[in-house]
C-alpha atoms as a PDB file:
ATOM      1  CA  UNK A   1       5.639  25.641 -15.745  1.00  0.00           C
ATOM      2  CA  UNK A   2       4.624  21.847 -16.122  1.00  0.00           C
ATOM      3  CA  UNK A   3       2.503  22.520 -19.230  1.00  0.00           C
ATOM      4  CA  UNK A   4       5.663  24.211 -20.794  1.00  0.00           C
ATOM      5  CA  UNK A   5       7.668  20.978 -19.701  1.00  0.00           C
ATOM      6  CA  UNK A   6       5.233  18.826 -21.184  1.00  0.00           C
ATOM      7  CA  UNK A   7       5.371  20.603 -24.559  1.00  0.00           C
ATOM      8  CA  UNK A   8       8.651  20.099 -24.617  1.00  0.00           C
ATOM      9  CA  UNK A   9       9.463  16.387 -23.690  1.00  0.00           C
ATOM     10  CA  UNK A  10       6.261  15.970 -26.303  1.00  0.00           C
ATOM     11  CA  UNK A  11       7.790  18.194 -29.007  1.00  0.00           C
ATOM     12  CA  UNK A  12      11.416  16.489 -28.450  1.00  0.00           C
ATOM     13  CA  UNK A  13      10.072  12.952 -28.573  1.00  0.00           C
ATOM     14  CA  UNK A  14      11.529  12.232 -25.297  1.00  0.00           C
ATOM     15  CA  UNK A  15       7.447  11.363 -24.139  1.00  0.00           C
ATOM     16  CA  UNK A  16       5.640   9.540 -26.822  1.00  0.00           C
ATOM     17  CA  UNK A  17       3.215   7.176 -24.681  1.00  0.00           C
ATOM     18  CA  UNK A  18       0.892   7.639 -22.198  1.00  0.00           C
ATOM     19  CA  UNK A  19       2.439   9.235 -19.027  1.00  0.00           C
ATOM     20  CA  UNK A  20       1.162   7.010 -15.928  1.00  0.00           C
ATOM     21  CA  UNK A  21       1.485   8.496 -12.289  1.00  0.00           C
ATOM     22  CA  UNK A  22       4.885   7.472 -11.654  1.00  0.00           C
ATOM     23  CA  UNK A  23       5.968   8.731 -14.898  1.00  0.00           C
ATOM     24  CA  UNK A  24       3.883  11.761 -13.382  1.00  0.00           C
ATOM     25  CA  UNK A  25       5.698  12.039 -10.726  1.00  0.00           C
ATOM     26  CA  UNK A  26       9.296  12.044 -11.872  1.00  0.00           C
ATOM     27  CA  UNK A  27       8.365  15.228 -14.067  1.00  0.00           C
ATOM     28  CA  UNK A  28       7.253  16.883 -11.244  1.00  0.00           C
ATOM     29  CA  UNK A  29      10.137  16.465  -9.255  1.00  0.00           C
ATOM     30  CA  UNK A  30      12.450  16.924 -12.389  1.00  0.00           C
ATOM     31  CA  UNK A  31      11.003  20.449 -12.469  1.00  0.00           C
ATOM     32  CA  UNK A  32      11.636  21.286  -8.580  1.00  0.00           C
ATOM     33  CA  UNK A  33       7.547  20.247  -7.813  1.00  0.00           C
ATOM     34  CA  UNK A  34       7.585  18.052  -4.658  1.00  0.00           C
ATOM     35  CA  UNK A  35       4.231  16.089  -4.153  1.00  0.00           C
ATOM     36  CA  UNK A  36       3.479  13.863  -1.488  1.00  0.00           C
ATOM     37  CA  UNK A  37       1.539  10.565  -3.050  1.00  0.00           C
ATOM     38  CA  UNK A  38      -0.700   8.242  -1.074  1.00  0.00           C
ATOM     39  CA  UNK A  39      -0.439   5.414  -1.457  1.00  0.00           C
ATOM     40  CA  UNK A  40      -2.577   1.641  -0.786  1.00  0.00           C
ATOM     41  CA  UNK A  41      -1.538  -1.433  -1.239  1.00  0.00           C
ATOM     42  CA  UNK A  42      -4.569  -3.970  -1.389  1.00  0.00           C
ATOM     43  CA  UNK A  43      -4.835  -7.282  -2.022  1.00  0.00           C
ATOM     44  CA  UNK A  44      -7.345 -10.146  -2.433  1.00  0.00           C
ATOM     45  CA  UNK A  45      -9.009 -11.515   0.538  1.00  0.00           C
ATOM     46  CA  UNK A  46     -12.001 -13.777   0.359  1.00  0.00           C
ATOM     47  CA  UNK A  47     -12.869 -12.520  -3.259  1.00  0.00           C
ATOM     48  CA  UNK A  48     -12.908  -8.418  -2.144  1.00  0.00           C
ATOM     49  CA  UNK A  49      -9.877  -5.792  -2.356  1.00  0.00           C
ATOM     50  CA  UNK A  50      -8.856  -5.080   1.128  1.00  0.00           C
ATOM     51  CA  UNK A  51      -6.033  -2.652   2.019  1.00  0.00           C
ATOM     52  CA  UNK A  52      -3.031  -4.607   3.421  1.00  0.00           C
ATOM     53  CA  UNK A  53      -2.946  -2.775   6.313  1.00  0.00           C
ATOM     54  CA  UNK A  54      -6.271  -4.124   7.155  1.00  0.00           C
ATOM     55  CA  UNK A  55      -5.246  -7.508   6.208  1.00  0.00           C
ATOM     56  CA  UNK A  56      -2.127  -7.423   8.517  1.00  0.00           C
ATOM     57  CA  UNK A  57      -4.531  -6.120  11.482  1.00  0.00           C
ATOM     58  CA  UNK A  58      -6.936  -8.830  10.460  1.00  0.00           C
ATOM     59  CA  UNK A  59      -4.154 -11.440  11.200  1.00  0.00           C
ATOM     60  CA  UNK A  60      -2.847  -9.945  13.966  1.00  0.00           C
ATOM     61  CA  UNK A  61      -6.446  -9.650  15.475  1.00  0.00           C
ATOM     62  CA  UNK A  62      -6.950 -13.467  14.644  1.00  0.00           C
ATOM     63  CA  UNK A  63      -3.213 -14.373  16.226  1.00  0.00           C
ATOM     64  CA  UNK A  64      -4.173 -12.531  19.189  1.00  0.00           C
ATOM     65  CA  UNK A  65      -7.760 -14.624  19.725  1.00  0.00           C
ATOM     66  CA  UNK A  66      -5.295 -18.254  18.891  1.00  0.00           C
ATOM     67  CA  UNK A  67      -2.922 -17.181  21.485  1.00  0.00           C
ATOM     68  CA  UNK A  68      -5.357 -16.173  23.761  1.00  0.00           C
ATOM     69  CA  UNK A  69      -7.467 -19.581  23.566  1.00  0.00           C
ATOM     70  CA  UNK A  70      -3.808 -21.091  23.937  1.00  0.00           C
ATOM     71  CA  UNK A  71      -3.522 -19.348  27.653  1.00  0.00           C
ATOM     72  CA  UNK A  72      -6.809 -20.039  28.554  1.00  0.00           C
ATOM     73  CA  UNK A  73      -6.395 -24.091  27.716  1.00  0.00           C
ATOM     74  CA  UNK A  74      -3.006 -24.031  29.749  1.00  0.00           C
ATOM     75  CA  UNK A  75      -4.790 -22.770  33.033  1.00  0.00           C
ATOM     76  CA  UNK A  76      -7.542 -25.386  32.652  1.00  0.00           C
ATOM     77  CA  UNK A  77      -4.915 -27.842  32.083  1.00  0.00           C
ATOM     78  CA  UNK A  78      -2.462 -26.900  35.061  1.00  0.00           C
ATOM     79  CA  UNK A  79      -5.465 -26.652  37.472  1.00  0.00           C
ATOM     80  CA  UNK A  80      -6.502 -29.639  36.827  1.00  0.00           C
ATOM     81  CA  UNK A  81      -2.674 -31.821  37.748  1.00  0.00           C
END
């Protein structure tokens, strides 16, 4: 079934480069195929690929350790008035 498609978008010229995946992935549905994709986003940190999730947790981790040292410096502070 999707080598049959392929022939034909080839042989009609409607496909003359190189299909990427979400070129891919339009054919397949066009043809009644559903496929589930996963997916990553990643993006630079500190010179290495890291997924954004990560990233986000990262920064949520680091927000939680600020806001933390925030309580603990408004205790000292009111104890000591």
């Amino acid at each position: 079934m999707v080598v049959e498609k392929l022939a034909e978008l080839l042989q009609s010229g409607e496909v003359t480069e190189i299909i990427d995946g979400g070129k891919l992935l339009t054919l397949f549905r066009s043809i009644g195929i559903r496929v589930k994709v996963q997916t990553t986003i990643k993006v630079e940190q500190d010179g290495k690929l890291v997924s954004w999730s990560d990233k986000l947790k990262g920064e949520t981790d680091e927000l939680k350790e600020e806001t933390g040292e925030l309580k603990e410096e408004s205790k000292v502070d009111t104890l000591d008035t």
